[in-house]
C-alpha atoms as a PDB file:
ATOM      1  CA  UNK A   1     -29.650 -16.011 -23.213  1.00  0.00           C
ATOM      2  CA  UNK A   2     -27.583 -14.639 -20.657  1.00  0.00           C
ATOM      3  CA  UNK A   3     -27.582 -10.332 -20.629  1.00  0.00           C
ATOM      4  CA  UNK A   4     -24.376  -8.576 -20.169  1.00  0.00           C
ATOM      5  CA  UNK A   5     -23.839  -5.313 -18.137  1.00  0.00           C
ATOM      6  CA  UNK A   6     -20.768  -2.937 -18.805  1.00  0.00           C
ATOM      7  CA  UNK A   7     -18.674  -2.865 -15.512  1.00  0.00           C
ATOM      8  CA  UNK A   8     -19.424   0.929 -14.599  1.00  0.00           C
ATOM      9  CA  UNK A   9     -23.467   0.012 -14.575  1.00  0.00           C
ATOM     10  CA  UNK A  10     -22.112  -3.399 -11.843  1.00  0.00           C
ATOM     11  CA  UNK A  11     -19.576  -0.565 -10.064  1.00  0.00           C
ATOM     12  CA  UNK A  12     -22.457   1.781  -9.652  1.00  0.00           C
ATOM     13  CA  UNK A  13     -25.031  -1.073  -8.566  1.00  0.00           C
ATOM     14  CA  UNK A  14     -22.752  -2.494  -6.086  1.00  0.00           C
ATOM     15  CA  UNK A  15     -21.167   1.045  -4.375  1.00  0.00           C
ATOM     16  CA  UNK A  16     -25.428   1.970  -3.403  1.00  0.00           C
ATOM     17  CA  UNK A  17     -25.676  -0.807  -1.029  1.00  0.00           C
ATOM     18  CA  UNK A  18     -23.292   0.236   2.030  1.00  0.00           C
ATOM     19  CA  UNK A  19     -22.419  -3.421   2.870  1.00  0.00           C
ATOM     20  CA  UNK A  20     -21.417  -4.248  -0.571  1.00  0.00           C
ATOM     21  CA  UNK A  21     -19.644  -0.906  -0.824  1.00  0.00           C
ATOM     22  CA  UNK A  22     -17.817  -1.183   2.649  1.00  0.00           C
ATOM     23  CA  UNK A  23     -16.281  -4.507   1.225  1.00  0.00           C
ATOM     24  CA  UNK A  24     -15.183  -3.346  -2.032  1.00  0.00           C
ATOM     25  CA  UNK A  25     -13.630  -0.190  -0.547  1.00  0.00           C
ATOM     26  CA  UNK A  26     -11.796  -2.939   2.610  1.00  0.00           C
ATOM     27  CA  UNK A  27     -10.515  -5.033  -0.705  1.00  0.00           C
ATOM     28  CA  UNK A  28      -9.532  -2.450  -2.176  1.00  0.00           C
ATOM     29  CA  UNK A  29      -7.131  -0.843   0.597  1.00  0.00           C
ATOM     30  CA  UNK A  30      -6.069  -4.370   1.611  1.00  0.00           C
ATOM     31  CA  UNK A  31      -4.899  -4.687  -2.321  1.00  0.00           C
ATOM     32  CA  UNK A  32      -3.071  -1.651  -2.503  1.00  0.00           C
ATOM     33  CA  UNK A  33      -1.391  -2.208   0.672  1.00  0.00           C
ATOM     34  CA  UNK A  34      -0.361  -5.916   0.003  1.00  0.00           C
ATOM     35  CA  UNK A  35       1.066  -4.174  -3.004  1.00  0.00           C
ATOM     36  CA  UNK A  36       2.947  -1.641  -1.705  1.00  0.00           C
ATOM     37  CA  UNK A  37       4.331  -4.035   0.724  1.00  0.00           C
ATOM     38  CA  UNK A  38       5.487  -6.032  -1.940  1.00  0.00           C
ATOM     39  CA  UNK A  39       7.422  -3.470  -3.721  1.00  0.00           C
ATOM     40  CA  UNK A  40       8.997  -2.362  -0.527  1.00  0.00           C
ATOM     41  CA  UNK A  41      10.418  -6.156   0.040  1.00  0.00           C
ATOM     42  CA  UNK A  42      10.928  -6.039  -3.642  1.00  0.00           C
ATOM     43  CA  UNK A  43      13.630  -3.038  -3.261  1.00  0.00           C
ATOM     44  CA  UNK A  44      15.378  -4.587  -0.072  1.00  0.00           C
ATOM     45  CA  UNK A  45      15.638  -7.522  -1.983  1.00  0.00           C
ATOM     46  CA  UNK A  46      17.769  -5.378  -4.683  1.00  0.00           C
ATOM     47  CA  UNK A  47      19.517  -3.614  -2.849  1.00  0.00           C
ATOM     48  CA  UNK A  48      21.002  -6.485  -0.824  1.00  0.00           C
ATOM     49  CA  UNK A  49      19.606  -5.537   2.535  1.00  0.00           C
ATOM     50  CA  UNK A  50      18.349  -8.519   4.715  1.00  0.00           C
ATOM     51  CA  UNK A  51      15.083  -8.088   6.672  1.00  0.00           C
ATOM     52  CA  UNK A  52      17.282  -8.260   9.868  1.00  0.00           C
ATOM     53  CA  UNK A  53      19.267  -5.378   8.612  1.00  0.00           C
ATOM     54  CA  UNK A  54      16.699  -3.071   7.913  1.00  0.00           C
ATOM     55  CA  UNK A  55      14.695  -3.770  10.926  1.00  0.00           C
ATOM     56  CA  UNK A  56      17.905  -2.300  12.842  1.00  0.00           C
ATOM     57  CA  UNK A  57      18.197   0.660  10.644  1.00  0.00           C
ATOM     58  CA  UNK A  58      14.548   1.369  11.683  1.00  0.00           C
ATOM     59  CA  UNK A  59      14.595   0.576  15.042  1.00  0.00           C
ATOM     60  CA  UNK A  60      12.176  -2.649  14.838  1.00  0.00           C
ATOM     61  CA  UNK A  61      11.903  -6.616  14.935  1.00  0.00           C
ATOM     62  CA  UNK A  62      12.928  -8.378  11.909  1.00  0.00           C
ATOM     63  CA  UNK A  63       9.102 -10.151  12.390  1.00  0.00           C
ATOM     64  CA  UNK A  64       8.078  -6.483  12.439  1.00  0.00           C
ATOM     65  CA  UNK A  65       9.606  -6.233   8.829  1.00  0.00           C
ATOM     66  CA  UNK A  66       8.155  -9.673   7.677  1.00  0.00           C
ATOM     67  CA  UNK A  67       4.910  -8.752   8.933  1.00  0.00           C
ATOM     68  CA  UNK A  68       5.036  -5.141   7.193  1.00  0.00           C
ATOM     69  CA  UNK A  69       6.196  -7.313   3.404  1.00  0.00           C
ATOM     70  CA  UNK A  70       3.493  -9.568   3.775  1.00  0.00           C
ATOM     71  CA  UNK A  71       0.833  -7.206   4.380  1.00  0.00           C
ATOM     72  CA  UNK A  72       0.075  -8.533   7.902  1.00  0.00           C
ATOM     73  CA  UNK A  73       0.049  -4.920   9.482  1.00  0.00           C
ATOM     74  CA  UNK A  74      -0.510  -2.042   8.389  1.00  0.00           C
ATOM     75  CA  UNK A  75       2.317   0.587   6.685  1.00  0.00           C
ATOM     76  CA  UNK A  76       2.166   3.427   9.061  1.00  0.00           C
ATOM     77  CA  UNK A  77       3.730   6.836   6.956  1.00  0.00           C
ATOM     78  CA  UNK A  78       6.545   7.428   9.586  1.00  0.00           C
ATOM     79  CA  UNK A  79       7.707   3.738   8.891  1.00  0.00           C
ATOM     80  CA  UNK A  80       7.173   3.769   5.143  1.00  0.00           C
ATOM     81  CA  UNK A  81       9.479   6.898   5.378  1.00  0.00           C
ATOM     82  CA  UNK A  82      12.232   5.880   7.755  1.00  0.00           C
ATOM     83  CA  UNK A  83      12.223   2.537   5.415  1.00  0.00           C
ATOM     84  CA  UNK A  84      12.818   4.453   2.225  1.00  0.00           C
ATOM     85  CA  UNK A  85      15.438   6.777   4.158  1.00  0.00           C
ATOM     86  CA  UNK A  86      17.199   4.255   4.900  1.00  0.00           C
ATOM     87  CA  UNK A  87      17.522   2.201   1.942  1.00  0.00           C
ATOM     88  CA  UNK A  88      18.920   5.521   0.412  1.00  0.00           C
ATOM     89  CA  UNK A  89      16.144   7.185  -0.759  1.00  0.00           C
ATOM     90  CA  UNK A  90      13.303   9.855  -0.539  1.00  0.00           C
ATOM     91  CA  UNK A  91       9.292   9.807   0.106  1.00  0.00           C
ATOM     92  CA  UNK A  92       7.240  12.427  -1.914  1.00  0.00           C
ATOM     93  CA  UNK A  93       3.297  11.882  -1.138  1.00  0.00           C
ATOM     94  CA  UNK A  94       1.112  13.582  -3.158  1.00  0.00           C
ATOM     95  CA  UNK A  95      -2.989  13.448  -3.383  1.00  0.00           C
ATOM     96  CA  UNK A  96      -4.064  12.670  -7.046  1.00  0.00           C
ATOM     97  CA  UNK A  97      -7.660  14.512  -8.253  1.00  0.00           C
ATOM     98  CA  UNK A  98      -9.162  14.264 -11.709  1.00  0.00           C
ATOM     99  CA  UNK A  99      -7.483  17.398 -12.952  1.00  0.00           C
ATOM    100  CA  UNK A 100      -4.578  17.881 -10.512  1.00  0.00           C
ATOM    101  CA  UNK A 101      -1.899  16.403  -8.443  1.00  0.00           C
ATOM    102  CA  UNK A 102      -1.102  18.026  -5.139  1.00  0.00           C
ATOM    103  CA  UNK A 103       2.995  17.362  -3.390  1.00  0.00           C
ATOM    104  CA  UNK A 104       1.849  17.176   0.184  1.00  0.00           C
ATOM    105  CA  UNK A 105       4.846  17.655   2.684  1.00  0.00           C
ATOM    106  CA  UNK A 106       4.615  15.599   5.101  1.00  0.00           C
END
């Protein structure tokens, strides 16, 4: 009969061997970024702006925008914020701890 682990006891097991660690944390970012991407094409999308459009407003390629919604390159901060000037709104960063949130401006 098979024995069953809580997640937390794999978590732990897996994060002590650096390799195993090194890929969770890669998947991890890569995840979070795809996401973020998403939402980002998500809100053009909605607000009626083509990728053509907003890759003038931001002084890049319309590739350069497909790339960014797909996840293909990276989300630098300066071009997460001139994208969210320009579709009419404002970027607040903050770092998130177990018993606090810090507004970093940036």
């Amino acid at each position: 009969m098979p024995t069953t682990r809580k997640f937390s006891e794999l978590s732990r097991s897996a994060r002590r061997d650096p390799g195993r660690a090194e890929r969770i944390n890669s998947a991890k970012t890569r995840a979070l970024g795809e996401h973020a991407s998403y939402r980002l094409a998500e809100l053009r999308r909605a607000l009626g702006v083509t990728q053509s459009e907003l890759a003038e407003l931001i002084g890049r390629s319309q590739s350069a925008v497909s790339q960014i919604e797909t996840g293909e390159i990276g989300l630098s901060l300066e071009v997460l914020r001139a994208i969210v000037a320009q579709l009419g709104g404002d970027l607040e960063v903050s770092a998130v701890f177990e018993d606090r949130r810090v507004k970093i401006e940036a």
